[in-house]
C-alpha atoms as a PDB file:
ATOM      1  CA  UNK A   1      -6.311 -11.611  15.449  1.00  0.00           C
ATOM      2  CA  UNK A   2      -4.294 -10.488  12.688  1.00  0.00           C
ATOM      3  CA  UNK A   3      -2.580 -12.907  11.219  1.00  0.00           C
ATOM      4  CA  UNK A   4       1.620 -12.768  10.642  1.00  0.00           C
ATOM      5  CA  UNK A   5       0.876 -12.859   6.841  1.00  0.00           C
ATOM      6  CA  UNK A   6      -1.541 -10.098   6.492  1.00  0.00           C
ATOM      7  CA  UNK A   7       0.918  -7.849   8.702  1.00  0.00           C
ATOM      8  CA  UNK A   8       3.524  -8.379   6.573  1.00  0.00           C
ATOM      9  CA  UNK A   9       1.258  -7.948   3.547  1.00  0.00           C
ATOM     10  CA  UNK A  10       0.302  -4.434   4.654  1.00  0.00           C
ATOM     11  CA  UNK A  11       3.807  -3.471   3.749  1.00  0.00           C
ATOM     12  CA  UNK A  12       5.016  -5.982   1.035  1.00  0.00           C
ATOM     13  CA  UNK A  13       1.825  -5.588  -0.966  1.00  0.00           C
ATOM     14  CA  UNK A  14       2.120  -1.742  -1.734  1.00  0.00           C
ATOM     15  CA  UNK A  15       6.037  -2.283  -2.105  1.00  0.00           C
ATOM     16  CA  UNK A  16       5.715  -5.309  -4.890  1.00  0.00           C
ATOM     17  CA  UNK A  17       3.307  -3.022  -6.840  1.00  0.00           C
ATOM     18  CA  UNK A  18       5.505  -0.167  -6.442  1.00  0.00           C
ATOM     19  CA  UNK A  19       8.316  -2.218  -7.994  1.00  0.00           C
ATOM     20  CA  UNK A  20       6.590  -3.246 -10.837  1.00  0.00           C
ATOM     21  CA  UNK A  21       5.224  -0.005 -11.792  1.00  0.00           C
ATOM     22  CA  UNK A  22       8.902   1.325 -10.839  1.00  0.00           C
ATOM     23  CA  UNK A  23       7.611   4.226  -8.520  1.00  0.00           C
ATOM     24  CA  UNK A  24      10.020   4.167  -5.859  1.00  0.00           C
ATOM     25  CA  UNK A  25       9.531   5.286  -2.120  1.00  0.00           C
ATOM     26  CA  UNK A  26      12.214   6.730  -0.101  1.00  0.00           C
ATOM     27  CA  UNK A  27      10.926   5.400   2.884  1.00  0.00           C
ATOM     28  CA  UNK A  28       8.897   2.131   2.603  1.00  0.00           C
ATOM     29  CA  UNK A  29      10.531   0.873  -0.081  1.00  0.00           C
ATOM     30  CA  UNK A  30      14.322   1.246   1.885  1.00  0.00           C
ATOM     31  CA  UNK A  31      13.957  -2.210   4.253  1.00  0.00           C
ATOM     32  CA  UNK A  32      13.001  -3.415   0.845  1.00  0.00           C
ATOM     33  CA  UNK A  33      16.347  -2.441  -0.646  1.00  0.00           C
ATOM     34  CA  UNK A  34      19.318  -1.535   1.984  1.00  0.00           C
ATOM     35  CA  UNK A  35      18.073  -5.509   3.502  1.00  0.00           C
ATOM     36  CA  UNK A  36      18.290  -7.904   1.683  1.00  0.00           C
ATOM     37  CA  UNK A  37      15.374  -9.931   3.170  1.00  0.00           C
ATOM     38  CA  UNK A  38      12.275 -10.686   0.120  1.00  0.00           C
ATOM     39  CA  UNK A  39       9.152 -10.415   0.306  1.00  0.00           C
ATOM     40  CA  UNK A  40       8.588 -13.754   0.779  1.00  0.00           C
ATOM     41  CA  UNK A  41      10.818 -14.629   3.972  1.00  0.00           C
ATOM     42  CA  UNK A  42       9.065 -11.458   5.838  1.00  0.00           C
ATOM     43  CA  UNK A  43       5.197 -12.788   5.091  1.00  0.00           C
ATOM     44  CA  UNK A  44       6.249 -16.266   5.932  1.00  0.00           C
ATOM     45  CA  UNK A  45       5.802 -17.187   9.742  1.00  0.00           C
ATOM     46  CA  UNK A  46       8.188 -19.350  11.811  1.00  0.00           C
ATOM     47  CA  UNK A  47       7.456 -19.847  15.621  1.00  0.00           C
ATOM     48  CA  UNK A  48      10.379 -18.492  18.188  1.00  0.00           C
ATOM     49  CA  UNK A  49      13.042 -20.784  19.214  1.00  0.00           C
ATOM     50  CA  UNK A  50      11.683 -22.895  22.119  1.00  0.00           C
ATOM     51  CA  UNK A  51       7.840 -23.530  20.910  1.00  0.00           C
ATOM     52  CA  UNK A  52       7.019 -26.370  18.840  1.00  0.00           C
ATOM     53  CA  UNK A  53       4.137 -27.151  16.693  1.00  0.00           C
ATOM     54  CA  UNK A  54       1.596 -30.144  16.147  1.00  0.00           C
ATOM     55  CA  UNK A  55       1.964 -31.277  12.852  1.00  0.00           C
ATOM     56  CA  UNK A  56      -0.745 -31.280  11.224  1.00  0.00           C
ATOM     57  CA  UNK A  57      -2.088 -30.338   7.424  1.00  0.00           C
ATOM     58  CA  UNK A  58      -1.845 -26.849   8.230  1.00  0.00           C
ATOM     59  CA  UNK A  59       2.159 -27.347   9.147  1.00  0.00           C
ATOM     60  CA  UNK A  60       3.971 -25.253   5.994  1.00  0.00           C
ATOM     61  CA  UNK A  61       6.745 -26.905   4.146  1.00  0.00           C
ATOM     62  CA  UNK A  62       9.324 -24.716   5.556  1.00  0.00           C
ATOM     63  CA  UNK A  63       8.890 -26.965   8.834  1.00  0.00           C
ATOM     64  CA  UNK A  64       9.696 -30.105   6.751  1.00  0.00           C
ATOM     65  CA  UNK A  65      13.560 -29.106   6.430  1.00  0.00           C
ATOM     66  CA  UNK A  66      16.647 -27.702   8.887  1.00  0.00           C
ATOM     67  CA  UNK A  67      16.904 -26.343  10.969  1.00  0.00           C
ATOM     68  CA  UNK A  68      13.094 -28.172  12.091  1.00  0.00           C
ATOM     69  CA  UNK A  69      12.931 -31.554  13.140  1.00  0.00           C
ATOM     70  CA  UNK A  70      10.206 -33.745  13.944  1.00  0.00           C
ATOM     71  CA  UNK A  71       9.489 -35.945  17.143  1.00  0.00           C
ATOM     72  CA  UNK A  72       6.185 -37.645  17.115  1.00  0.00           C
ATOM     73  CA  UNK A  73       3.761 -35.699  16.103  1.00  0.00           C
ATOM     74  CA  UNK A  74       5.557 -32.325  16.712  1.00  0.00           C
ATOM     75  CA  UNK A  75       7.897 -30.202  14.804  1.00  0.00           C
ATOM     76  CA  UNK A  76      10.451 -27.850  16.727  1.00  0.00           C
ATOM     77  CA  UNK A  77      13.824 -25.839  15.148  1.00  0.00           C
ATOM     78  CA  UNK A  78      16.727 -27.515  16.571  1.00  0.00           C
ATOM     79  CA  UNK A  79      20.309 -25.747  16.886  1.00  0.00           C
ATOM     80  CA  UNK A  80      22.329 -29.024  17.025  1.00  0.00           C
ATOM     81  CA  UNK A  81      21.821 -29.023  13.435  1.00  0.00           C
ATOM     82  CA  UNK A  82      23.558 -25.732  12.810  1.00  0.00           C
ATOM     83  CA  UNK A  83      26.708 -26.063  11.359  1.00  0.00           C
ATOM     84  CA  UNK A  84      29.950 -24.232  12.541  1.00  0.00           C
ATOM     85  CA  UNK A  85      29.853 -20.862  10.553  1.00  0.00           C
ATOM     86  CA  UNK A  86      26.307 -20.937  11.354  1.00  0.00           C
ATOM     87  CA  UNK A  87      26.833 -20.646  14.569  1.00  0.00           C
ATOM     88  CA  UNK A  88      30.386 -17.925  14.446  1.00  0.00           C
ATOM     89  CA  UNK A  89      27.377 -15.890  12.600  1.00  0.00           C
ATOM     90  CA  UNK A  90      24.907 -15.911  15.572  1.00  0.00           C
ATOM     91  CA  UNK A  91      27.671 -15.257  18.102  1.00  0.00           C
ATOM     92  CA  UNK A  92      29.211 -12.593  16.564  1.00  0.00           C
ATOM     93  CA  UNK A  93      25.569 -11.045  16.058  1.00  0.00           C
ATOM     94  CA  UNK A  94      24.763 -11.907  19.661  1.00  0.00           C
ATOM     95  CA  UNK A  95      28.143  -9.818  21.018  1.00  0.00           C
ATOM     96  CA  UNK A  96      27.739  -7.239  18.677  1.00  0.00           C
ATOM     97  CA  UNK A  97      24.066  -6.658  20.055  1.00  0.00           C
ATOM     98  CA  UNK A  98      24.942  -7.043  23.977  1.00  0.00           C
ATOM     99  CA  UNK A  99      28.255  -4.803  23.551  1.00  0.00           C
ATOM    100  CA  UNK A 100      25.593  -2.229  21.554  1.00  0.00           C
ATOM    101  CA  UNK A 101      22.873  -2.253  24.585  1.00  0.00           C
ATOM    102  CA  UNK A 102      25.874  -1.545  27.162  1.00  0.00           C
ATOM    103  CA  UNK A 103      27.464   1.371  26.051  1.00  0.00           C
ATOM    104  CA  UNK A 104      26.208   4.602  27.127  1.00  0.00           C
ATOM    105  CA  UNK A 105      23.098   6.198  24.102  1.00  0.00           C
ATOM    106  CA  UNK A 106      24.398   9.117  22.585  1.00  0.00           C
ATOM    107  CA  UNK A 107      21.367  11.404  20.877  1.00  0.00           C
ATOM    108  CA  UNK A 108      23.380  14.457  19.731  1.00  0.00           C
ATOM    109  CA  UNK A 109      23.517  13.536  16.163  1.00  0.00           C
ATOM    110  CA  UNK A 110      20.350  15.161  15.023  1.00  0.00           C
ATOM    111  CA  UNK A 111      20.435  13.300  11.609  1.00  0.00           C
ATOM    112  CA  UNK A 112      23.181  14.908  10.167  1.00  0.00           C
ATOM    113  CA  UNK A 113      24.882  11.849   8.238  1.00  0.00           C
ATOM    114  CA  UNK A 114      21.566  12.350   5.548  1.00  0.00           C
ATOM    115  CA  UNK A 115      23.114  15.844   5.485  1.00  0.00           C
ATOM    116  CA  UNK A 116      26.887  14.598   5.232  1.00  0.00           C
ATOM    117  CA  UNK A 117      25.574  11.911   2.203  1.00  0.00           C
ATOM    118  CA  UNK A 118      24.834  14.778   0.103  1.00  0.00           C
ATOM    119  CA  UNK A 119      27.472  17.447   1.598  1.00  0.00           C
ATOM    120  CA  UNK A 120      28.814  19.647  -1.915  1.00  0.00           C
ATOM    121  CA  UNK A 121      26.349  17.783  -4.104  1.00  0.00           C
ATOM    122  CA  UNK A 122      28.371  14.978  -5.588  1.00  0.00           C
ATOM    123  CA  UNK A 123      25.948  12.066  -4.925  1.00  0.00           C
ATOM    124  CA  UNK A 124      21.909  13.099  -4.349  1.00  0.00           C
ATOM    125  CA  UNK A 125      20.827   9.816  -3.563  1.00  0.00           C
ATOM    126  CA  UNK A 126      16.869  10.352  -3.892  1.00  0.00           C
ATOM    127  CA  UNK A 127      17.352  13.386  -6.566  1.00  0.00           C
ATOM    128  CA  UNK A 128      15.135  11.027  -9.003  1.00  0.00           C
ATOM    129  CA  UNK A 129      11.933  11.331  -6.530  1.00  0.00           C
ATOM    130  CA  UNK A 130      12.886  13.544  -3.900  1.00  0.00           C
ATOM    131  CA  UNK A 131      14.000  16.994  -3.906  1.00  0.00           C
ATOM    132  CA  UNK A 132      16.057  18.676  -1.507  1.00  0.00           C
ATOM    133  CA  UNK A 133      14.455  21.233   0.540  1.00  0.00           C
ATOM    134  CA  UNK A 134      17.354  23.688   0.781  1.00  0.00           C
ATOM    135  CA  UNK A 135      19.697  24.597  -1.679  1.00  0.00           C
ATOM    136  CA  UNK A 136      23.942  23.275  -1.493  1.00  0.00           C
ATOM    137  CA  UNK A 137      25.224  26.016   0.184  1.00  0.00           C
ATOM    138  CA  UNK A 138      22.695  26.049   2.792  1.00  0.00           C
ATOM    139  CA  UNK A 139      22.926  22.145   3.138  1.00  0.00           C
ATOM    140  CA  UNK A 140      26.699  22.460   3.454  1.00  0.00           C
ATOM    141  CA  UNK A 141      26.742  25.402   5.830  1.00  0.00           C
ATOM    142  CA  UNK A 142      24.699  22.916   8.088  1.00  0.00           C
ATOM    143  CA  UNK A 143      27.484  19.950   8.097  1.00  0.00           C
ATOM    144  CA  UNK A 144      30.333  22.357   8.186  1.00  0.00           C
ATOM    145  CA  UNK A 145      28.757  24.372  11.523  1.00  0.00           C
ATOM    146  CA  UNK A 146      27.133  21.722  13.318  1.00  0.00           C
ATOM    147  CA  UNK A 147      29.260  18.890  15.438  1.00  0.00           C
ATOM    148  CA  UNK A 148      29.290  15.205  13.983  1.00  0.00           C
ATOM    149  CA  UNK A 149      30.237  11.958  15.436  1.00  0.00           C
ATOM    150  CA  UNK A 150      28.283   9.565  13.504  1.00  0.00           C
ATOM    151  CA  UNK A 151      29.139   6.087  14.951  1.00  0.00           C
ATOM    152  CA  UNK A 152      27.574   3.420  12.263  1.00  0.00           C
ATOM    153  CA  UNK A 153      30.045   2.548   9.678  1.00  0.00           C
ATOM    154  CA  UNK A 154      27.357   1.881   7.228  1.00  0.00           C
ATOM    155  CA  UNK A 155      26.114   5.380   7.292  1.00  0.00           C
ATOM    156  CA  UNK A 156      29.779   6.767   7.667  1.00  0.00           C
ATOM    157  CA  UNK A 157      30.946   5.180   4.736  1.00  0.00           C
ATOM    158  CA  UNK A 158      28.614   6.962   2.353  1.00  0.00           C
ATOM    159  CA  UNK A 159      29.331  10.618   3.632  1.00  0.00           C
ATOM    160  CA  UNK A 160      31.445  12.546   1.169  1.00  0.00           C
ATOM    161  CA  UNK A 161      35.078  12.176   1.715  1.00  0.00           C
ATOM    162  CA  UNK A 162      35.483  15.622   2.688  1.00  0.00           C
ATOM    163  CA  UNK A 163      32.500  15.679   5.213  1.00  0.00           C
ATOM    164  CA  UNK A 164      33.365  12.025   6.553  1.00  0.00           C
ATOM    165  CA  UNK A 165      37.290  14.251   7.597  1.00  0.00           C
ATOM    166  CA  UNK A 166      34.994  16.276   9.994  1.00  0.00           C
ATOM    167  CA  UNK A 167      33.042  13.418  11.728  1.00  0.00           C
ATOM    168  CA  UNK A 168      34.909  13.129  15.227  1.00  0.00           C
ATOM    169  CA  UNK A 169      35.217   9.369  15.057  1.00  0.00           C
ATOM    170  CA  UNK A 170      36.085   7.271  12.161  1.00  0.00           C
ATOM    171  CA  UNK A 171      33.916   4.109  12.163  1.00  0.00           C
ATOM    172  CA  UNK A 172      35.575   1.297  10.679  1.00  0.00           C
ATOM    173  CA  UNK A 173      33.703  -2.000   9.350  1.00  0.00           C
ATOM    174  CA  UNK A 174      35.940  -4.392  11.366  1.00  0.00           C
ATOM    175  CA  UNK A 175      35.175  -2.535  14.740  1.00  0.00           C
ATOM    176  CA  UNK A 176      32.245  -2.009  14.177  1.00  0.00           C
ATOM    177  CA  UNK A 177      31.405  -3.755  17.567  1.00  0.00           C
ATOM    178  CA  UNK A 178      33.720  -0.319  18.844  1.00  0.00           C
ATOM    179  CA  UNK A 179      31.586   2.101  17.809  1.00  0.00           C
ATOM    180  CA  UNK A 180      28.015   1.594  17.987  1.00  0.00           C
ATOM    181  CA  UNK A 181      25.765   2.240  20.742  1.00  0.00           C
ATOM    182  CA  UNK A 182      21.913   2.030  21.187  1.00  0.00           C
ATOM    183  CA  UNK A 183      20.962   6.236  20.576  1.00  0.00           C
ATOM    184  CA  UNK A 184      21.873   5.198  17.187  1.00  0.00           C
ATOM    185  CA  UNK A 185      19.211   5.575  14.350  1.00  0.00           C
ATOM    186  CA  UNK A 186      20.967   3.611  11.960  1.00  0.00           C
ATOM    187  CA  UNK A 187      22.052   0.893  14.976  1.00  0.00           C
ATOM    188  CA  UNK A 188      18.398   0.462  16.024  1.00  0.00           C
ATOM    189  CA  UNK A 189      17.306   0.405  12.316  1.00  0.00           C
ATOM    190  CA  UNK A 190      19.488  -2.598  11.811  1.00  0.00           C
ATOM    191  CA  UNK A 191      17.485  -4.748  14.617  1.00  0.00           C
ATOM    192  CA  UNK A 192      15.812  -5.817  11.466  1.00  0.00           C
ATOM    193  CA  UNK A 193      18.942  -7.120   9.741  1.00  0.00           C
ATOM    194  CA  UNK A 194      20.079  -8.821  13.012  1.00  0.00           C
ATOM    195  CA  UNK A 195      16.744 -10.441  13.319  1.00  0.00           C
ATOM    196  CA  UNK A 196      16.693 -11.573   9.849  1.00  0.00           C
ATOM    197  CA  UNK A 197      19.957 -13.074   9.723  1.00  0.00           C
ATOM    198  CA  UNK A 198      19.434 -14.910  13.054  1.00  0.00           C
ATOM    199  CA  UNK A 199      15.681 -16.442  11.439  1.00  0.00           C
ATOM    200  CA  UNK A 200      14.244 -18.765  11.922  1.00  0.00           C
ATOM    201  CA  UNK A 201      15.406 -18.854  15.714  1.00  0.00           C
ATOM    202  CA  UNK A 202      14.117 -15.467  16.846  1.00  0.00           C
ATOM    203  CA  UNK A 203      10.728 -16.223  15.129  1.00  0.00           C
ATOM    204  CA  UNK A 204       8.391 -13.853  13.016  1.00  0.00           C
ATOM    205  CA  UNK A 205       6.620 -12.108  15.801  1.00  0.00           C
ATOM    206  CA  UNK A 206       9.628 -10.331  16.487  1.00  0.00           C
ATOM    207  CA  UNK A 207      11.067  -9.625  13.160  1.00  0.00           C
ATOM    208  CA  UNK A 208       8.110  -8.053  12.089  1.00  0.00           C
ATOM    209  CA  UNK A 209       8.325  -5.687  15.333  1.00  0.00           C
ATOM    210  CA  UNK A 210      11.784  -5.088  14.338  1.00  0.00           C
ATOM    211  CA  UNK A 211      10.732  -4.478  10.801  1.00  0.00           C
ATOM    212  CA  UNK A 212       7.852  -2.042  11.803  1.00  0.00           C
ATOM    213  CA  UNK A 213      10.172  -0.556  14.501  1.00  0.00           C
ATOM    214  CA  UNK A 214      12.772   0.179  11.581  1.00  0.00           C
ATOM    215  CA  UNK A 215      10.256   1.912   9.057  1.00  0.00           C
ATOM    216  CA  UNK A 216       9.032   4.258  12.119  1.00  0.00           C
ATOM    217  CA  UNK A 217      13.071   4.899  12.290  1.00  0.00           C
ATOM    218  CA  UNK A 218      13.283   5.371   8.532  1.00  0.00           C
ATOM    219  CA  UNK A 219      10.558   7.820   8.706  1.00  0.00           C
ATOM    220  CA  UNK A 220      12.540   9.760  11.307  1.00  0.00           C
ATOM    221  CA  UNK A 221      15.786   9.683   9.082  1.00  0.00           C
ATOM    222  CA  UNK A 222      14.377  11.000   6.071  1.00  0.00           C
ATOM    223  CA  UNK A 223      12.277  13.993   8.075  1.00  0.00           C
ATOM    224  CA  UNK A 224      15.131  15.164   9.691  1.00  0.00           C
ATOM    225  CA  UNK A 225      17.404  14.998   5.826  1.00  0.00           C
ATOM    226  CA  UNK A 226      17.500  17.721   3.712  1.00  0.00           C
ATOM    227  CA  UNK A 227      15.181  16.360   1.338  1.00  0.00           C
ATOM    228  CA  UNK A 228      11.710  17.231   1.162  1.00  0.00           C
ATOM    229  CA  UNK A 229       8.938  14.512   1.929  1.00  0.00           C
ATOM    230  CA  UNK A 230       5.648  16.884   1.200  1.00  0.00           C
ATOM    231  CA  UNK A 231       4.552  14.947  -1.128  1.00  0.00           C
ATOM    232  CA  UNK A 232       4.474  12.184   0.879  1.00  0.00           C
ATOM    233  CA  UNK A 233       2.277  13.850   3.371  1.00  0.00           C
ATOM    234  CA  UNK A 234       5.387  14.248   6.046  1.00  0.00           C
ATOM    235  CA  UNK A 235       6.515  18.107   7.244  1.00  0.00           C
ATOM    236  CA  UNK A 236      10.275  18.135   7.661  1.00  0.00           C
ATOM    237  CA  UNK A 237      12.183  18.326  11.272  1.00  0.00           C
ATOM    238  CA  UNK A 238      14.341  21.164  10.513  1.00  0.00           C
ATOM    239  CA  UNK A 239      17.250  20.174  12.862  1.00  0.00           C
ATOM    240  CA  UNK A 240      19.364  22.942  11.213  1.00  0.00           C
ATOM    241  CA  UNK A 241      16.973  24.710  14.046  1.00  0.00           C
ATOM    242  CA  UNK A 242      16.704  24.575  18.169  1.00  0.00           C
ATOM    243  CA  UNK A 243      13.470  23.630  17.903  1.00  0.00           C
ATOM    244  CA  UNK A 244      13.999  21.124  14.993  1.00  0.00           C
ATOM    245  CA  UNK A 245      16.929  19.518  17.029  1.00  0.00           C
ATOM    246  CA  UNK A 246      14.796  19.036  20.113  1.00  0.00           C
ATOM    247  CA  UNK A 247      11.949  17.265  18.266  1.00  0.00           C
ATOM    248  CA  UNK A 248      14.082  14.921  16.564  1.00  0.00           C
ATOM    249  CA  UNK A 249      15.501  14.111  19.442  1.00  0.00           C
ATOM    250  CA  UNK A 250      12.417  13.604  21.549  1.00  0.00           C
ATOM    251  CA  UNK A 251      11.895  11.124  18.375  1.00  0.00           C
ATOM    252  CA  UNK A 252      14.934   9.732  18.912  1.00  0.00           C
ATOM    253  CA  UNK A 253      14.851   8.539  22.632  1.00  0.00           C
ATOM    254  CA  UNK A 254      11.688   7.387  21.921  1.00  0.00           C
ATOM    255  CA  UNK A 255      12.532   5.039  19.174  1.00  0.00           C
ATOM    256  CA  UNK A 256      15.445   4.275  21.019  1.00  0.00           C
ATOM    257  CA  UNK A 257      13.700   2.868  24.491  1.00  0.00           C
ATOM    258  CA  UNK A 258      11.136   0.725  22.237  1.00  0.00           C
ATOM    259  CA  UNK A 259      14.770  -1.100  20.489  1.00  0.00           C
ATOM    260  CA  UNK A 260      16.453  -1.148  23.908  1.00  0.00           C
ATOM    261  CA  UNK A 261      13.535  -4.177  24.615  1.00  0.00           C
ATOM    262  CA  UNK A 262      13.238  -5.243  20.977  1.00  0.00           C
ATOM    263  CA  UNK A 263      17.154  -5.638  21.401  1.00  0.00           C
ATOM    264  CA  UNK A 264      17.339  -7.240  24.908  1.00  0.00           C
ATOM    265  CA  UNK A 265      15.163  -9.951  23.641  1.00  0.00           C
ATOM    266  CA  UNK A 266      17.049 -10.712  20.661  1.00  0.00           C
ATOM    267  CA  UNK A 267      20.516 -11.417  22.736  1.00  0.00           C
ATOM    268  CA  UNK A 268      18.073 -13.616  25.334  1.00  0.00           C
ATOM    269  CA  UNK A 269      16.944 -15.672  22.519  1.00  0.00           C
ATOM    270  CA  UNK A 270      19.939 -16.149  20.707  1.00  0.00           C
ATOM    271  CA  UNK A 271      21.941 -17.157  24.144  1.00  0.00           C
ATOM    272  CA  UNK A 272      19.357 -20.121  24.473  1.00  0.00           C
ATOM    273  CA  UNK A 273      19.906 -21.182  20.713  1.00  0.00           C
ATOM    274  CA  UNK A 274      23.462 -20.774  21.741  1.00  0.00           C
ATOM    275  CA  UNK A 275      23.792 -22.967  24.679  1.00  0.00           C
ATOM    276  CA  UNK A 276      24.124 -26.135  25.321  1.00  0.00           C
ATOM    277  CA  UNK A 277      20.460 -25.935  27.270  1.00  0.00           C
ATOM    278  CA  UNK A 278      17.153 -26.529  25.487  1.00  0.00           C
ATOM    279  CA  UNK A 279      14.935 -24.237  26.503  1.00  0.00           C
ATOM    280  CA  UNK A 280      11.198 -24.458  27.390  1.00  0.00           C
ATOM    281  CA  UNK A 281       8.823 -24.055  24.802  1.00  0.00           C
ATOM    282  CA  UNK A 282       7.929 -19.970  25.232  1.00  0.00           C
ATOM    283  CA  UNK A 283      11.198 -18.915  26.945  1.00  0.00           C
ATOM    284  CA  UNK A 284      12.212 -16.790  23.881  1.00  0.00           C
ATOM    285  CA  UNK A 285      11.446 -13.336  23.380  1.00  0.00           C
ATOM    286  CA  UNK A 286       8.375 -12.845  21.319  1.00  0.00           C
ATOM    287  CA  UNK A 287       7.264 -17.064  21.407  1.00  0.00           C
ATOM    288  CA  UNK A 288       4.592 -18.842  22.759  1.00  0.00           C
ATOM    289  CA  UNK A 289       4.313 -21.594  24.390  1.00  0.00           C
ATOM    290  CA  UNK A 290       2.845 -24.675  24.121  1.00  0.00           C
ATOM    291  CA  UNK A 291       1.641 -26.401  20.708  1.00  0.00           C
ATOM    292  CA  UNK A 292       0.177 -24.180  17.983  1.00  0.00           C
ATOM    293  CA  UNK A 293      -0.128 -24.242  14.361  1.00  0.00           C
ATOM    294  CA  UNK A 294       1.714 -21.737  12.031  1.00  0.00           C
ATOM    295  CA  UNK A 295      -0.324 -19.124  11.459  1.00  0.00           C
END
């Protein structure tokens, strides 16, 4: 069995030598960047809320401090210890998430906010190691004929002004709760960010899922763009097409059903942290139960 480490190394490894040679990736190197979640906290592996562990040599020093507390000879993370912003953090991330998964998937976006980011050619984010497959006018044409409603603030806010006055609705940071719903690229890509802010409770086996989940999503985000990935071994989906718009799309719903579980068990997990109820060792999405040692 592969251990939580070496998964995580599989993508931290290339990424740290990337840095240091300063040979950037537009893909694998953009949970690395956008998140800010190091290296570190992805390799290192904490257990699910609701398991606890034998302490023994082989118990890391990150069980020695809060939110972990020991009883006897086991360790456990314990949510009494969290402290009132703490816990206004994990229930805000908790209704954010459940009002997400209820509202209706939309999957007519087809990508276009990549397009809208570089709409009249003031700001070419990936110019430095990425080209753009199609020239301005062609990449505007595209945003000004084709029907946008992006619905993530964080990709809304870096359209061009003039392309963010033809997106149908006008995401806002503060309602952001409003607006997003679970067809979302971007909304499904940040199942990593929720899960990393609401560590160590969710545990590693998840975050890494989320993690892996949201390069797979990346992948799709950067295909579908404007910008051309050949040298990165990775043919374009040309949704200015039919046929490029129904791939990415098949893509999409895809991607879409595998967050719809990665997301269900977040909001599980974090209601147990959040009640007044401990839980059974193993009840939380992506823990198991019983004793173990990190591994």
């Amino acid at each position: 069995m592969v251990s939580h480490r070496e998964r995580a190394a599989r993508w931290t490894t290339p990424a740290k030598r990337r840095r240091a040679s300063r040979i950037p990736h537009p893909i694998e190197d953009f949970l690395f960047t956008y998140y800010p979640f190091s290296f570190g906290k992805l390799e290192i592996w904490h257990p699910a809320f609701g398991t606890a562990l034998e302490v023994s040599d082989e118990i890391d020093t990150a069980f020695q401090r809060s939110p972990y507390r020991r009883v006897s000879n086991t360790v456990f993370s314990d949510p009494a210890g969290l402290s009132a912003k703490e816990r206004a953090r994990l229930f805000w991330i908790q209704d954010l998430l459940t009002q997400t998964q209820n509202r209706a998937p939309v999957f007519s976006c087809h990508g276009l906010h990549e397009w809208a980011m570089v709409y009249r050619g003031k700001d070419i984010r990936h110019e430095t190691s990425t080209p753009l497959r199609l020239s301005q006018i062609e990449i505007d044409s595209v945003v000004e004929s084709r029907p946008m409603a992006c619905t993530h603030f964080d990709a809304f806010r870096f359209f061009h002004p003039e392309a963010q006055k033809l997106n149908r609705v006008q995401p806002s940071l503060n309602a952001r709760p409003d607006f997003e719903q679970p067809g979302c690229v971007h909304a499904n890509m940040d199942l990593y960010k929720w899960a990393s802010k609401a560590m160590p409770w969710v545990g590693s086996e998840t975050l890494i899922e989320c993690f892996e989940l949201a390069l797979r999503l990346r992948e799709l985000d950067m295909r579908a763009s404007p910008y051309d990935l050949s040298d990165y071994g990775l043919a374009a989906i040309t949704i200015e097409t039919p046929r490029g718009r129904r791939e990415y799309e098949e893509i999409q719903r895809e991607l879409s059903s595998e967050a719809r579980g990665l997301r269900e068990g977040l909001i599980g997990c974090l209601d147990e942290v959040l009640s007044d109820t401990v839980p059974a060792p193993g009840s939380c999405h992506g823990a198991v139960g019983g004793l173990r040692p990190a591994s």
